[in-house]
Protein backbone atom coordinates (compact mmCIF):
# COMPACT_ATOMS: atom_id res chain seq x y z
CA UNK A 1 3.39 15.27 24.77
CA UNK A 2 0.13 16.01 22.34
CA UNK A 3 -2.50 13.66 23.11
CA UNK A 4 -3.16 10.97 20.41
CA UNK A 5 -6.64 9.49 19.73
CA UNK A 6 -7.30 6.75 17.50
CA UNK A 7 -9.62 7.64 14.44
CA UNK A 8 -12.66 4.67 15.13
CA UNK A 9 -15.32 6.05 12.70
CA UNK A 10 -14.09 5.66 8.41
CA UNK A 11 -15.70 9.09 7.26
CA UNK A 12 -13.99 10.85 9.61
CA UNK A 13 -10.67 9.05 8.91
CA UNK A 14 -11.29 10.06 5.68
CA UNK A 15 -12.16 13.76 6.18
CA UNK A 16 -9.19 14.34 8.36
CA UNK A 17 -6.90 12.82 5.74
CA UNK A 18 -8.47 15.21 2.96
CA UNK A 19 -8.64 18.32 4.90
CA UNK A 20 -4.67 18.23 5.85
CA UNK A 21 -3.90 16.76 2.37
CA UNK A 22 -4.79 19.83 0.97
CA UNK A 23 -2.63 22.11 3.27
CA UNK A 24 0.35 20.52 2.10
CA UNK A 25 0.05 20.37 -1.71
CA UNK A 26 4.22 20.24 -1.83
CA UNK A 27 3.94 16.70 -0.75
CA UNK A 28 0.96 16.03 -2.00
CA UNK A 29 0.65 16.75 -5.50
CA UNK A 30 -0.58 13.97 -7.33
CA UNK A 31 -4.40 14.16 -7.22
CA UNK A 32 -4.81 10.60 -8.05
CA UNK A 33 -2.81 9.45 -5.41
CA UNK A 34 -4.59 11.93 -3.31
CA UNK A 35 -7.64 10.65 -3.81
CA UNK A 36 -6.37 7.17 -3.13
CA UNK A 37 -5.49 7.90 0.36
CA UNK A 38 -8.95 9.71 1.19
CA UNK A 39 -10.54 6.21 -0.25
CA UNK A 40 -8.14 3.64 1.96
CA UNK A 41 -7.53 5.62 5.49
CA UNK A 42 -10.94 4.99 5.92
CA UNK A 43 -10.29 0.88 6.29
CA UNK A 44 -6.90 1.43 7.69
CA UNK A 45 -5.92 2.24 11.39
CA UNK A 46 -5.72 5.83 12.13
CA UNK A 47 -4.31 8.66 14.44
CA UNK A 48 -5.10 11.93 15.00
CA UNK A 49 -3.76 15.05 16.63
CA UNK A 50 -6.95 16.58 16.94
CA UNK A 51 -7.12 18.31 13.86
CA UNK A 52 -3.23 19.11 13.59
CA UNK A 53 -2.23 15.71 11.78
CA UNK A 54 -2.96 12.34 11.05
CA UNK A 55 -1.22 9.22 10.40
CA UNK A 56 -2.87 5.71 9.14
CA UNK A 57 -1.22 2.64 9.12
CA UNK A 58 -1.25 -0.45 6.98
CA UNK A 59 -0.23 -3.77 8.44
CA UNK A 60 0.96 -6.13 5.52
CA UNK A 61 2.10 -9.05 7.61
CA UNK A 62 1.78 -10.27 11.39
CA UNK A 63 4.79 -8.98 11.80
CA UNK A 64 5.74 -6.03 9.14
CA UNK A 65 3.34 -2.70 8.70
CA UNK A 66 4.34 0.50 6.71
CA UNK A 67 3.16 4.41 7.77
CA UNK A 68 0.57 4.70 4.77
CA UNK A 69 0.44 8.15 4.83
CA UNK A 70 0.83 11.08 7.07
CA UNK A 71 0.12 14.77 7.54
CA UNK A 72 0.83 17.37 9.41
CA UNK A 73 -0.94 21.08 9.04
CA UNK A 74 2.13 23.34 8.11
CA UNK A 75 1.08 25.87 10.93
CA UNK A 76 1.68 22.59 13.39
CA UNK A 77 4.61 21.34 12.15
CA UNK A 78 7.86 21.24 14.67
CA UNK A 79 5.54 21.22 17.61
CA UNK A 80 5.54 17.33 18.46
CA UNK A 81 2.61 15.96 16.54
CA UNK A 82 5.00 14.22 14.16
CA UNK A 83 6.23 12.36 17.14
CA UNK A 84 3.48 11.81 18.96
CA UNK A 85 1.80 10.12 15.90
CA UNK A 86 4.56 8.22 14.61
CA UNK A 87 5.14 7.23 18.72
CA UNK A 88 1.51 6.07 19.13
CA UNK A 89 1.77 4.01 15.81
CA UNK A 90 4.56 2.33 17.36
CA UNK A 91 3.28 1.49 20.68
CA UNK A 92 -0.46 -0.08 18.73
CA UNK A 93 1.61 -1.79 16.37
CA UNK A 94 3.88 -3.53 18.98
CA UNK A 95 1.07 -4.57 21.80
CA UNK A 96 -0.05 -6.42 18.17
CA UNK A 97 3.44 -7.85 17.94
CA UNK A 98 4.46 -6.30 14.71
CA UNK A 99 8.12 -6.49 14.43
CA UNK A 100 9.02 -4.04 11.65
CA UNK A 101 7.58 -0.62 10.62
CA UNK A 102 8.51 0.74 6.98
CA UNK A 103 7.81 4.38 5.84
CA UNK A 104 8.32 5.35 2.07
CA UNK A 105 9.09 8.69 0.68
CA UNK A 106 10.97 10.19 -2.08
CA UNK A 107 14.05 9.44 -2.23
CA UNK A 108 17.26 11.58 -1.75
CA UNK A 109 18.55 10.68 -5.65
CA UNK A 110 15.38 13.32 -6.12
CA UNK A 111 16.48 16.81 -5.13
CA UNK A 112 13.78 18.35 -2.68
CA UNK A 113 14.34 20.43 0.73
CA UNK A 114 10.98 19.28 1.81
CA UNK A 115 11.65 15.52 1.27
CA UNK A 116 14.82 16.14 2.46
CA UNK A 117 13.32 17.62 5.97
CA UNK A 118 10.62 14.24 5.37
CA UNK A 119 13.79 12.02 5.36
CA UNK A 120 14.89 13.78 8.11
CA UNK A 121 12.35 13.10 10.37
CA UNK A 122 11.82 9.99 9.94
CA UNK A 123 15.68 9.19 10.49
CA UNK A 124 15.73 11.06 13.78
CA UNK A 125 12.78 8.64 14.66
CA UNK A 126 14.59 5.75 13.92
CA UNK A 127 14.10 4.87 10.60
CA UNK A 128 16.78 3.90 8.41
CA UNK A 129 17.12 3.86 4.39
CA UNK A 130 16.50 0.20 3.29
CA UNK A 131 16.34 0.84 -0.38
CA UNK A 132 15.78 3.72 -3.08
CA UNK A 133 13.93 2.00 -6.27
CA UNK A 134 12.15 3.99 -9.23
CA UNK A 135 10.16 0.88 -9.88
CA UNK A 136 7.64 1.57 -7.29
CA UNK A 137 6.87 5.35 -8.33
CA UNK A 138 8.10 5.83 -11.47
CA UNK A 139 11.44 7.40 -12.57
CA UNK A 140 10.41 10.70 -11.87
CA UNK A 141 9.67 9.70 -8.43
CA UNK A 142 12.52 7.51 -6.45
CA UNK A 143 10.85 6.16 -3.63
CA UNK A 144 13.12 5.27 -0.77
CA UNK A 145 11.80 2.41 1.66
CA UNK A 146 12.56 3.42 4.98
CA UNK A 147 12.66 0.87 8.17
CA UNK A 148 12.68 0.57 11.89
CA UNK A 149 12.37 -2.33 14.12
CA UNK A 150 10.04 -2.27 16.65
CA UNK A 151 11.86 -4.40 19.15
């Protein structure tokens, strides 16, 4: 398993986040949303595979949180730092007793292999589709709401 380390200082949360944002520009497209998540990681918890990946977290309730964002280098992907992120997640946000983790991402009404393999992932993790809803992203964007219980 890849060792995990939890992201303590905000800059560097933030650096991580924009320097593997920009190696995946098929996912991450929209600058202004880009830019968003370089601005919040740095508040939010985060994980890093050294420099492979990241993922941060935002907790909404005591007991729901969502995957905020998360990226993995291309050259690193299917190599277990997907996992090993999304598994690390999971075992900070249950010694916090959080009951139920959501993940959005676009949804399947939106032909695209690499959301597809997204999807994917996630579902092989455990997550299961919830909801697909254009009102959260636009109509050019279904986003599908993804959950997993934690329990």
């Amino acid at each position: 398993m890849m060792e995990v380390t939890a992201v303590e200082d905000a800059a560097v949360r933030s650096d991580l986040c924009r320097s593997v944002l920009a190696t995946l520009p098929e996912w991450f497209e929209i600058e202004e949303a880009v830019e968003r998540y370089i601005r919040d990681v740095a508040d939010l918890p985060t994980f890093a595979v050294g420099s492979d990946g990241f993922l941060a977290l935002k907790l909404h309730t005591e007991s729901a949180a969502e995957i905020y964002v998360m990226g993995v280098r291309p050259e690193s992907q299917g190599r277990g730092a997907g996992t090993a992120l999304v598994m690390a997640a999971e075992d900070f946000l249950r010694a916090q007793g959080v009951e139920f983790l959501q993940v959005k991402t676009l949804g399947p009404s939106h032909a695209d292999r690499g959301y597809a393999r997204s999807r994917h992932f996630y579902e092989s993790r455990g997550f299961r589709p919830l909801e697909e809803s254009t009102e959260i992203w636009g109509e050019a964007n279904p986003c599908l709401i993804m959950v997993k219980s934690l329990r």
